[in-house]
N, C-alpha and C. Protein backbone atom coordinates (compact mmCIF):
# COMPACT_ATOMS: atom_id res chain seq x y z
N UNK A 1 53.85 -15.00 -22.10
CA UNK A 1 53.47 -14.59 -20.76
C UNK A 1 52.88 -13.18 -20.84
N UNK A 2 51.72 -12.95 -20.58
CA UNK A 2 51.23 -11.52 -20.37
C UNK A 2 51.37 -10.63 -19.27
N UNK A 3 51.55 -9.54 -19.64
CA UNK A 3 52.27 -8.40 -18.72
C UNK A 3 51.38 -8.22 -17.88
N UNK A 4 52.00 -7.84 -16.45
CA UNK A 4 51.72 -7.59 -15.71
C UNK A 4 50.41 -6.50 -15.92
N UNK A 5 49.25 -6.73 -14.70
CA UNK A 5 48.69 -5.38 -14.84
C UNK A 5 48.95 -4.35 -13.99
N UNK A 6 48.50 -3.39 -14.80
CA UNK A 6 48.76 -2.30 -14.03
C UNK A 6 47.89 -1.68 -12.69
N UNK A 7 48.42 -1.30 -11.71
CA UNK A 7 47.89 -1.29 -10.37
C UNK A 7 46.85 0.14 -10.75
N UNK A 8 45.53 -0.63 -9.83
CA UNK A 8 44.08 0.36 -10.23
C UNK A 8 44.49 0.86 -8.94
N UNK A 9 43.57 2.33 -8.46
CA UNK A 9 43.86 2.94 -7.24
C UNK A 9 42.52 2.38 -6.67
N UNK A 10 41.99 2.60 -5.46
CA UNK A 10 41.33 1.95 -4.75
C UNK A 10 40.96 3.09 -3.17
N UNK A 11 40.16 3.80 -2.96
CA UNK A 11 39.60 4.72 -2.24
C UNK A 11 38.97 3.49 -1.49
N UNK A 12 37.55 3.08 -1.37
CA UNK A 12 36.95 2.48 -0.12
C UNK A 12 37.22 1.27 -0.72
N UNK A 13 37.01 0.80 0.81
CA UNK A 13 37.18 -0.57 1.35
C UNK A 13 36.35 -0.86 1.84
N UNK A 14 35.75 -3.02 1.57
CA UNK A 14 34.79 -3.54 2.05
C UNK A 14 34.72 -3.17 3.44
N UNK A 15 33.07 -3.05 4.31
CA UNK A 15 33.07 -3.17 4.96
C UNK A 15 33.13 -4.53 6.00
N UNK A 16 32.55 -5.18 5.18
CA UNK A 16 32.90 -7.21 5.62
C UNK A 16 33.44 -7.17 4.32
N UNK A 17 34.20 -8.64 4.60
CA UNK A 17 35.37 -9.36 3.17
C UNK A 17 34.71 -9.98 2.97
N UNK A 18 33.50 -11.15 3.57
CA UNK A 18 33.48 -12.41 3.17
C UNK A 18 32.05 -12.56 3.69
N UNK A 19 30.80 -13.02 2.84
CA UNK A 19 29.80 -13.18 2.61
C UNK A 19 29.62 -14.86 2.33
N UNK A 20 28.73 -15.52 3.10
CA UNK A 20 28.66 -16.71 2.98
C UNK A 20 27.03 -17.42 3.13
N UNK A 21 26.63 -18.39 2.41
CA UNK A 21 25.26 -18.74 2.82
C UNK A 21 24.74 -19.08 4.08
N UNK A 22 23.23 -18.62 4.79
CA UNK A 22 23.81 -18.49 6.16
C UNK A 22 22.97 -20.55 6.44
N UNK A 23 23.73 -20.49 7.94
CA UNK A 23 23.44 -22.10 8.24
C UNK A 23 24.32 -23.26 7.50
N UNK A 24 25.38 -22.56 6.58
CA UNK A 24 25.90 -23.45 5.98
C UNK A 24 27.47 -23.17 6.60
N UNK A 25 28.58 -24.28 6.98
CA UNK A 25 29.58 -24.14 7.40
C UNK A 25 30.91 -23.69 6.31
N UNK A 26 31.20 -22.57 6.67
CA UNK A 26 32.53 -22.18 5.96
C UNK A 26 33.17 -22.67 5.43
N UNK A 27 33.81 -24.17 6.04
CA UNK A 27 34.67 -24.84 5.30
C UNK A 27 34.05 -26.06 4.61
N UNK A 28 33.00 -26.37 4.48
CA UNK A 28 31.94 -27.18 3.55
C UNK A 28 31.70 -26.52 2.02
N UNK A 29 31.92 -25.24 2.21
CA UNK A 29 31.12 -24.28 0.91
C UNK A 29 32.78 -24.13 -0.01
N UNK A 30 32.64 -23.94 -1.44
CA UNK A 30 33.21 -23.69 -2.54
C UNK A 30 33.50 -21.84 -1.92
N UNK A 31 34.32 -21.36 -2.78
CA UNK A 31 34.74 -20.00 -2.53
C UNK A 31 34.97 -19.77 -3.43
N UNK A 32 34.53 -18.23 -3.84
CA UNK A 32 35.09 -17.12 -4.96
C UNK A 32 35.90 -15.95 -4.68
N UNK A 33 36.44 -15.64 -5.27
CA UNK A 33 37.69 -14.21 -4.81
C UNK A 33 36.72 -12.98 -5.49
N UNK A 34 36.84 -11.95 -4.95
CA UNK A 34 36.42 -10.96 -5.45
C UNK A 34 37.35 -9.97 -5.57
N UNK A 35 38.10 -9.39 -6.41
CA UNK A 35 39.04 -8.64 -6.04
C UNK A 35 39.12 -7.48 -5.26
N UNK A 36 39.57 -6.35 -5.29
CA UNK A 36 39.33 -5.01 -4.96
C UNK A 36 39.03 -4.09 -5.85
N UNK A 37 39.88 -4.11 -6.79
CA UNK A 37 39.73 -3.33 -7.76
C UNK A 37 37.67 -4.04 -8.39
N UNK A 38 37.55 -4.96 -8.49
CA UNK A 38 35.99 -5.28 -8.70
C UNK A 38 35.39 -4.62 -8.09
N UNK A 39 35.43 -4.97 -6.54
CA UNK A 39 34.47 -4.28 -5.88
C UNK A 39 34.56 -2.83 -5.35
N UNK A 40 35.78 -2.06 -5.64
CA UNK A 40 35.44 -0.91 -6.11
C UNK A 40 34.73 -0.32 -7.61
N UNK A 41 35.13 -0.99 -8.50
CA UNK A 41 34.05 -0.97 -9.97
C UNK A 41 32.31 -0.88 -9.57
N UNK A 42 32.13 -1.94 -8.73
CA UNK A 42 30.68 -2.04 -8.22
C UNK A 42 30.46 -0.61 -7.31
N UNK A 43 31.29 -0.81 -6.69
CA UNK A 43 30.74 0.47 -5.61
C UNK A 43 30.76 1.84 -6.05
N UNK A 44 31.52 1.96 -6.95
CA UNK A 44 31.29 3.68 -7.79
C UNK A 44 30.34 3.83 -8.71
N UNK A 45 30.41 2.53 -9.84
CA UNK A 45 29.17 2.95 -11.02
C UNK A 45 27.47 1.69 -10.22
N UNK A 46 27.92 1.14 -9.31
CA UNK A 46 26.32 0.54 -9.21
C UNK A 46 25.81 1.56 -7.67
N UNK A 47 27.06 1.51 -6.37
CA UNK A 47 26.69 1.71 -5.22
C UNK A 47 26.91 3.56 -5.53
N UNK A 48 27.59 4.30 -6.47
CA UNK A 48 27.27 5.73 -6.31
C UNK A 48 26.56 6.57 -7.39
N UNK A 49 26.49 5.61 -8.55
CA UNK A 49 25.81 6.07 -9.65
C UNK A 49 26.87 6.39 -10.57
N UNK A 50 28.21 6.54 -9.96
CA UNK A 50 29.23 7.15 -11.36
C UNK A 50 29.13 6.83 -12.69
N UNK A 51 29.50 7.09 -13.98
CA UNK A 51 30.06 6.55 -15.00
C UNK A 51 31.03 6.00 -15.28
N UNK A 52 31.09 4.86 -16.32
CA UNK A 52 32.09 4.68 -16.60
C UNK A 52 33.61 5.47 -16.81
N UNK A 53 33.16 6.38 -17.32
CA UNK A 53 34.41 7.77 -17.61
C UNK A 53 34.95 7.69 -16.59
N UNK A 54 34.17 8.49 -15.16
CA UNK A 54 34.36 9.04 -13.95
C UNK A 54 35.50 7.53 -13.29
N UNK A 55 34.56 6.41 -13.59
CA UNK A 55 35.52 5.52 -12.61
C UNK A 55 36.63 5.28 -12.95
N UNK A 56 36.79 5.08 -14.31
CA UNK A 56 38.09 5.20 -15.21
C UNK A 56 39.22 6.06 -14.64
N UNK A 57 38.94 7.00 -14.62
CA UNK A 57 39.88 8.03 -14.24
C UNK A 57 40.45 8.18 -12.68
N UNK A 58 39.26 8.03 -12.11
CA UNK A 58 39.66 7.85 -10.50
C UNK A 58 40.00 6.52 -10.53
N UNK A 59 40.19 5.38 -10.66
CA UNK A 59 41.67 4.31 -10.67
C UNK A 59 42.67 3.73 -11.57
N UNK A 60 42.70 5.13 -12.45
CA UNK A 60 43.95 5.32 -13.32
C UNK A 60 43.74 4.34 -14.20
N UNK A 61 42.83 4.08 -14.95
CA UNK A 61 42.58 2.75 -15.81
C UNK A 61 42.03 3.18 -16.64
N UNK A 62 41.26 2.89 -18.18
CA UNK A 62 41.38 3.17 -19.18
C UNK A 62 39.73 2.62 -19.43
N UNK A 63 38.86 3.01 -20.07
CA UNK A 63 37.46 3.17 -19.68
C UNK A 63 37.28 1.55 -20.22
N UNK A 64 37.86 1.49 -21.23
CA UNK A 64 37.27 -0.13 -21.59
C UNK A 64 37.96 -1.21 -20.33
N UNK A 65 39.01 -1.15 -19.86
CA UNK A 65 39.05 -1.73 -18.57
C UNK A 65 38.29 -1.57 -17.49
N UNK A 66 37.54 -1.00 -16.86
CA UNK A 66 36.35 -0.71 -16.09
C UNK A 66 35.63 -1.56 -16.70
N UNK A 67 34.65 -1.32 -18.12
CA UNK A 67 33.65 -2.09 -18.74
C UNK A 67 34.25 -3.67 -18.13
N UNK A 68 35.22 -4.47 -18.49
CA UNK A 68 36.08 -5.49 -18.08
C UNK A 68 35.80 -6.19 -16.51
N UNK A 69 36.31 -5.05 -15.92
CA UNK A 69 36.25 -5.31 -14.34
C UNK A 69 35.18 -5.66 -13.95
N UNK A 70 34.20 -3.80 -14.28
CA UNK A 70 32.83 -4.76 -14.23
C UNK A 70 32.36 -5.84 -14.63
N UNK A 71 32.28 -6.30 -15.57
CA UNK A 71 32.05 -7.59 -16.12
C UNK A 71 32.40 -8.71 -15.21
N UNK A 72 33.44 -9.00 -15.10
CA UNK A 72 33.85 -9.64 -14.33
C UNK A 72 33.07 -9.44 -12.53
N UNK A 73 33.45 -8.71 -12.45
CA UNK A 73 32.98 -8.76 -10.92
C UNK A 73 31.45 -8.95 -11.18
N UNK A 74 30.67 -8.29 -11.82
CA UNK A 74 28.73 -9.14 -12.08
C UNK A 74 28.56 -10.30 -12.08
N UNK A 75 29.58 -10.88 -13.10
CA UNK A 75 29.57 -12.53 -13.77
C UNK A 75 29.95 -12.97 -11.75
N UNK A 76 30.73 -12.56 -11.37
CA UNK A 76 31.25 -13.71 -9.83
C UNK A 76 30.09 -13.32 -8.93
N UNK A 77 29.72 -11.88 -8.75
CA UNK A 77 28.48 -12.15 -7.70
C UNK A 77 27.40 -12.87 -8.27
N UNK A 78 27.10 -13.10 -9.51
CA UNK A 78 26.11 -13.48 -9.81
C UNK A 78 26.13 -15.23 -9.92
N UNK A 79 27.26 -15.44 -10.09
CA UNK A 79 27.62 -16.84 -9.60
C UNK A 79 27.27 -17.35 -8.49
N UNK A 80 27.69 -16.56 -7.48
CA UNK A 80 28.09 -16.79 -6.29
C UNK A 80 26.70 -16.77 -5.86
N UNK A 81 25.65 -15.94 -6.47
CA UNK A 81 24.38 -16.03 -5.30
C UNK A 81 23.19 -17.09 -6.19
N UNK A 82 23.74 -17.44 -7.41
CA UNK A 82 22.65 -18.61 -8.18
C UNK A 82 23.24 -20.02 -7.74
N UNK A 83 24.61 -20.10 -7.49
CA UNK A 83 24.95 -21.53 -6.96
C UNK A 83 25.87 -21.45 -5.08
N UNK A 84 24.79 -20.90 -4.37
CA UNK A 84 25.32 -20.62 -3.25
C UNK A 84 26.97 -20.85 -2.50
N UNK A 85 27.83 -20.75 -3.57
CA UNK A 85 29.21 -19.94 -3.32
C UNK A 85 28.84 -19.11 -1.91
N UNK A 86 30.17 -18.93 -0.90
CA UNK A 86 30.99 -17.85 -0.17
C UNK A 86 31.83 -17.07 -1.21
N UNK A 87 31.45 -15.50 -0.76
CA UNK A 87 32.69 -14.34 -1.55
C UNK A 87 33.55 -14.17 -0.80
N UNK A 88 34.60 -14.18 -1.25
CA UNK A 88 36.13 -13.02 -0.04
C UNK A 88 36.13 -12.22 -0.93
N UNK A 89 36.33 -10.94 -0.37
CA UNK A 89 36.42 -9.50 -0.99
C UNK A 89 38.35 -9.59 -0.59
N UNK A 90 38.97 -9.69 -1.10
CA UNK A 90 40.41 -9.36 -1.06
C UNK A 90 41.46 -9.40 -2.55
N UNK A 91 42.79 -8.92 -2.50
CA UNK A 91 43.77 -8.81 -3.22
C UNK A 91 43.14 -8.13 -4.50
N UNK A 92 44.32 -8.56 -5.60
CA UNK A 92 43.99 -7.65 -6.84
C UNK A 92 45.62 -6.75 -6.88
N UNK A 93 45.31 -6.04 -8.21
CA UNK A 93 46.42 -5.57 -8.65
C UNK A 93 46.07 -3.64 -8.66
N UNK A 94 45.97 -3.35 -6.83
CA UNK A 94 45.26 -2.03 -6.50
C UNK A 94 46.52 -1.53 -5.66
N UNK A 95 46.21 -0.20 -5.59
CA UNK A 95 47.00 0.74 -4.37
C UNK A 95 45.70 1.48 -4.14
N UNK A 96 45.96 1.54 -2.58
CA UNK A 96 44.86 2.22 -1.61
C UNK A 96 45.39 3.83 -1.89
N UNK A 97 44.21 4.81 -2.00
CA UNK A 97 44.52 5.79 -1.96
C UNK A 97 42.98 6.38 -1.03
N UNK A 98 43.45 8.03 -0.85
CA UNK A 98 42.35 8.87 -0.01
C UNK A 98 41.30 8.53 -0.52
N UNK A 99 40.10 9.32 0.31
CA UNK A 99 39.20 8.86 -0.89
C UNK A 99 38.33 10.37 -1.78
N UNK A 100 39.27 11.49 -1.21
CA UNK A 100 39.59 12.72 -2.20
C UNK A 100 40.52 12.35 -3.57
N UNK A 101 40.95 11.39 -3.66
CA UNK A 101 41.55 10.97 -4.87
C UNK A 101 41.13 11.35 -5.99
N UNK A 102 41.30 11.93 -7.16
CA UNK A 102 40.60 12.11 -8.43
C UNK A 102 41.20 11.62 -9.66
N UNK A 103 42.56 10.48 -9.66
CA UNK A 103 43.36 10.23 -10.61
C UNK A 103 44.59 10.38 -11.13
N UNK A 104 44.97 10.27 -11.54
CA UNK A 104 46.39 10.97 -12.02
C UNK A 104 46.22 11.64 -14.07
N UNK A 105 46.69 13.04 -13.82
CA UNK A 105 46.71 13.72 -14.76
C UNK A 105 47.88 13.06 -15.89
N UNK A 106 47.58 13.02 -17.26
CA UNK A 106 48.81 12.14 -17.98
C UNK A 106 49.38 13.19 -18.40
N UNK A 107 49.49 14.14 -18.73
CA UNK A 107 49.94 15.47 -19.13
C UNK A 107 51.14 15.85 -17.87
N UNK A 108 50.54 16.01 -16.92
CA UNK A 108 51.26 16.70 -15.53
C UNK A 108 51.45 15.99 -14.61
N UNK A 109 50.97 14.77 -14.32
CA UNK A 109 51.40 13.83 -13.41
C UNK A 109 51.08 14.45 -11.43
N UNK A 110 49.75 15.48 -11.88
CA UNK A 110 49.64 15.53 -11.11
C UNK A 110 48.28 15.29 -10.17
N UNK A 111 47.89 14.61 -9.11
CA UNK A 111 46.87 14.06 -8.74
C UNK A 111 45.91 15.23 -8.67
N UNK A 112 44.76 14.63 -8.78
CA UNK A 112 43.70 15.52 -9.39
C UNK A 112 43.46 17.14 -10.25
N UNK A 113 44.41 16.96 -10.46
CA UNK A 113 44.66 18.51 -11.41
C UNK A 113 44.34 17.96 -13.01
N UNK A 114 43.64 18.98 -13.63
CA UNK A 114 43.66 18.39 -15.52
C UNK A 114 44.65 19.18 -15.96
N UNK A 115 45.09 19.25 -16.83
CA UNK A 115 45.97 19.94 -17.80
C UNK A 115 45.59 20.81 -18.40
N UNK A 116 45.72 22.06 -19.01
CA UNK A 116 45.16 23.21 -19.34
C UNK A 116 45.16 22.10 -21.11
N UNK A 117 43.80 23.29 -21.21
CA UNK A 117 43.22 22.85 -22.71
C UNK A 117 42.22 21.62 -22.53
N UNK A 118 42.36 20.79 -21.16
CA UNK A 118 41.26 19.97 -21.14
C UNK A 118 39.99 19.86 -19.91
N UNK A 119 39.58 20.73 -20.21
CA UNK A 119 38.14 20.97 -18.97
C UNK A 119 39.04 21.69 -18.03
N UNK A 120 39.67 23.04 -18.39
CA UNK A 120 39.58 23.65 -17.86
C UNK A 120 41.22 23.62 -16.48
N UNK A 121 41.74 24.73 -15.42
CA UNK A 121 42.41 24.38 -15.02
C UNK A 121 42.20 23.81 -13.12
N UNK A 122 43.15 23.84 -12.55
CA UNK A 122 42.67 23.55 -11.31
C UNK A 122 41.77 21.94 -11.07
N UNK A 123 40.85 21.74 -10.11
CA UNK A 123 40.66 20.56 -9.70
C UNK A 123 39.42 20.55 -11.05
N UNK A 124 39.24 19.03 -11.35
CA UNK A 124 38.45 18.66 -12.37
C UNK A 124 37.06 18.69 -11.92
N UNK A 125 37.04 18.87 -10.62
CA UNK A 125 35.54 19.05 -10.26
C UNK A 125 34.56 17.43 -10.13
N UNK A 126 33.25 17.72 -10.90
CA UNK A 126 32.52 16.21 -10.72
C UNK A 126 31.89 16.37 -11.82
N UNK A 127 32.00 16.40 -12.94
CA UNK A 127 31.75 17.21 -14.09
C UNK A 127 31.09 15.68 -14.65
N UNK A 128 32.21 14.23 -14.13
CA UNK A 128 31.68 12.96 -14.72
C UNK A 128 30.69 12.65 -14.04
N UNK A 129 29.99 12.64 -12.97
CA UNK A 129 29.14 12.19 -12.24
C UNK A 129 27.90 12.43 -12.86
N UNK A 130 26.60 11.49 -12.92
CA UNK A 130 25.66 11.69 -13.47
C UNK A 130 24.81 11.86 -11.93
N UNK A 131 25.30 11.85 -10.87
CA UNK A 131 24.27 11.93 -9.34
C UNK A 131 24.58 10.77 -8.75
N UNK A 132 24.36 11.02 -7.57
CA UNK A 132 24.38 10.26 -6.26
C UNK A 132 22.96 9.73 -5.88
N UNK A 133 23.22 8.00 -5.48
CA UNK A 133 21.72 7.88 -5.50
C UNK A 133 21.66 7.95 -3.51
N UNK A 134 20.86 7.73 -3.42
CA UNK A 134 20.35 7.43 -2.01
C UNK A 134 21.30 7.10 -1.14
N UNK A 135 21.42 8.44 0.25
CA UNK A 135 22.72 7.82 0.60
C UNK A 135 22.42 6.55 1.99
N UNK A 136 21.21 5.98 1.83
CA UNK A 136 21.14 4.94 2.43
C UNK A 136 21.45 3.58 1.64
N UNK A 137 21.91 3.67 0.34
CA UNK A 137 22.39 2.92 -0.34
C UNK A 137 23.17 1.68 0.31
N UNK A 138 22.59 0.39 0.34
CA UNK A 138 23.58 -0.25 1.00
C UNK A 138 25.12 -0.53 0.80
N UNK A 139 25.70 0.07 -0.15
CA UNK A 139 26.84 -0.11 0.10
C UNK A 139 27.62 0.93 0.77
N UNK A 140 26.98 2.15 1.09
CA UNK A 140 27.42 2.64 2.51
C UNK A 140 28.10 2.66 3.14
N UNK A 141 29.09 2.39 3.34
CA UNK A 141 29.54 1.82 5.13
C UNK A 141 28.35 2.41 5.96
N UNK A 142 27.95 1.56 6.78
CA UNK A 142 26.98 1.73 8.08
C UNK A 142 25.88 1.79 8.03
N UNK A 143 25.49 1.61 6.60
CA UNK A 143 23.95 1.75 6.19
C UNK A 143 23.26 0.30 7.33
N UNK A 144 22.55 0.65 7.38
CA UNK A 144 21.57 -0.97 8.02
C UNK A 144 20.30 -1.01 6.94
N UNK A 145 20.12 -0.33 5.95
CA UNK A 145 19.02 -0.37 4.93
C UNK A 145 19.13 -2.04 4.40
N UNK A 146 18.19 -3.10 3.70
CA UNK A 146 18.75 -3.93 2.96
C UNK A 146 18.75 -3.21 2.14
């Protein structure tokens, strides 16, 4: 039996859960789960530009798990829109946090602080971020851009 996973943190939330082909009835169509922890993966390194590093750290997960998540969550939307599947955006193995969140320090255990000797002391800053793209970006909340 494989161990439990460990709970990713989770800052935003879908703005709709559930995406479906339109003209076609809800309960006629096949369904895919999307987790949370996925579609936060999507929304930091596709919808804000982050890195892998950066997302890693802000939901306490370990960089080759991100690579993972992502994976996973590409492979289901991409399912979902070549064989017209409905998505639900729900569950997963997440805790909601602010969305000032920056991680948890393994040294000090303390949220967004690094540990002296590694980049320095005080808040870690955005040091992982490679830029923010367009903040009409549709994943937004409230964008109306397609």
């Amino acid at each position: 039996m494989p161990r439990p996973a460990r709970q990713r943190i989770v800052t935003g939330r879908p703005a709709v859960a559930v995406f479906k082909p339109a003209g076609v009835r809800a309960r006629d169509l096949e369904w895919t789960n999307l987790t949370l922890d996925e579609f936060e993966a999507i929304r930091l390194i596709d919808g804000q530009d982050l890195d892998q590093e950066a997302v890693a750290e802000q939901m306490a997960v370990s960089r080759p798990t991100v690579t993972r998540i992502l994976a996973s969550a590409r492979t289901k939307i991409a399912h979902v829109l070549v064989t017209g599947r409905a998505l639900r955006i729900e569950g997963g193995p997440v805790r909601h946090a602010g969305p000032g969140h920056r991680g948890v320090c393994d040294r000090r255990g303390q949220r967004g602080r690094r540990a002296p000797g590694r980049g320095g002391e005080g808040h870690g800053g955005r040091s992982g971020r490679r830029g923010r793209r367009d903040a009409s970006f549709p994943m937004n909340v409230g964008s109306s851009d397609p």
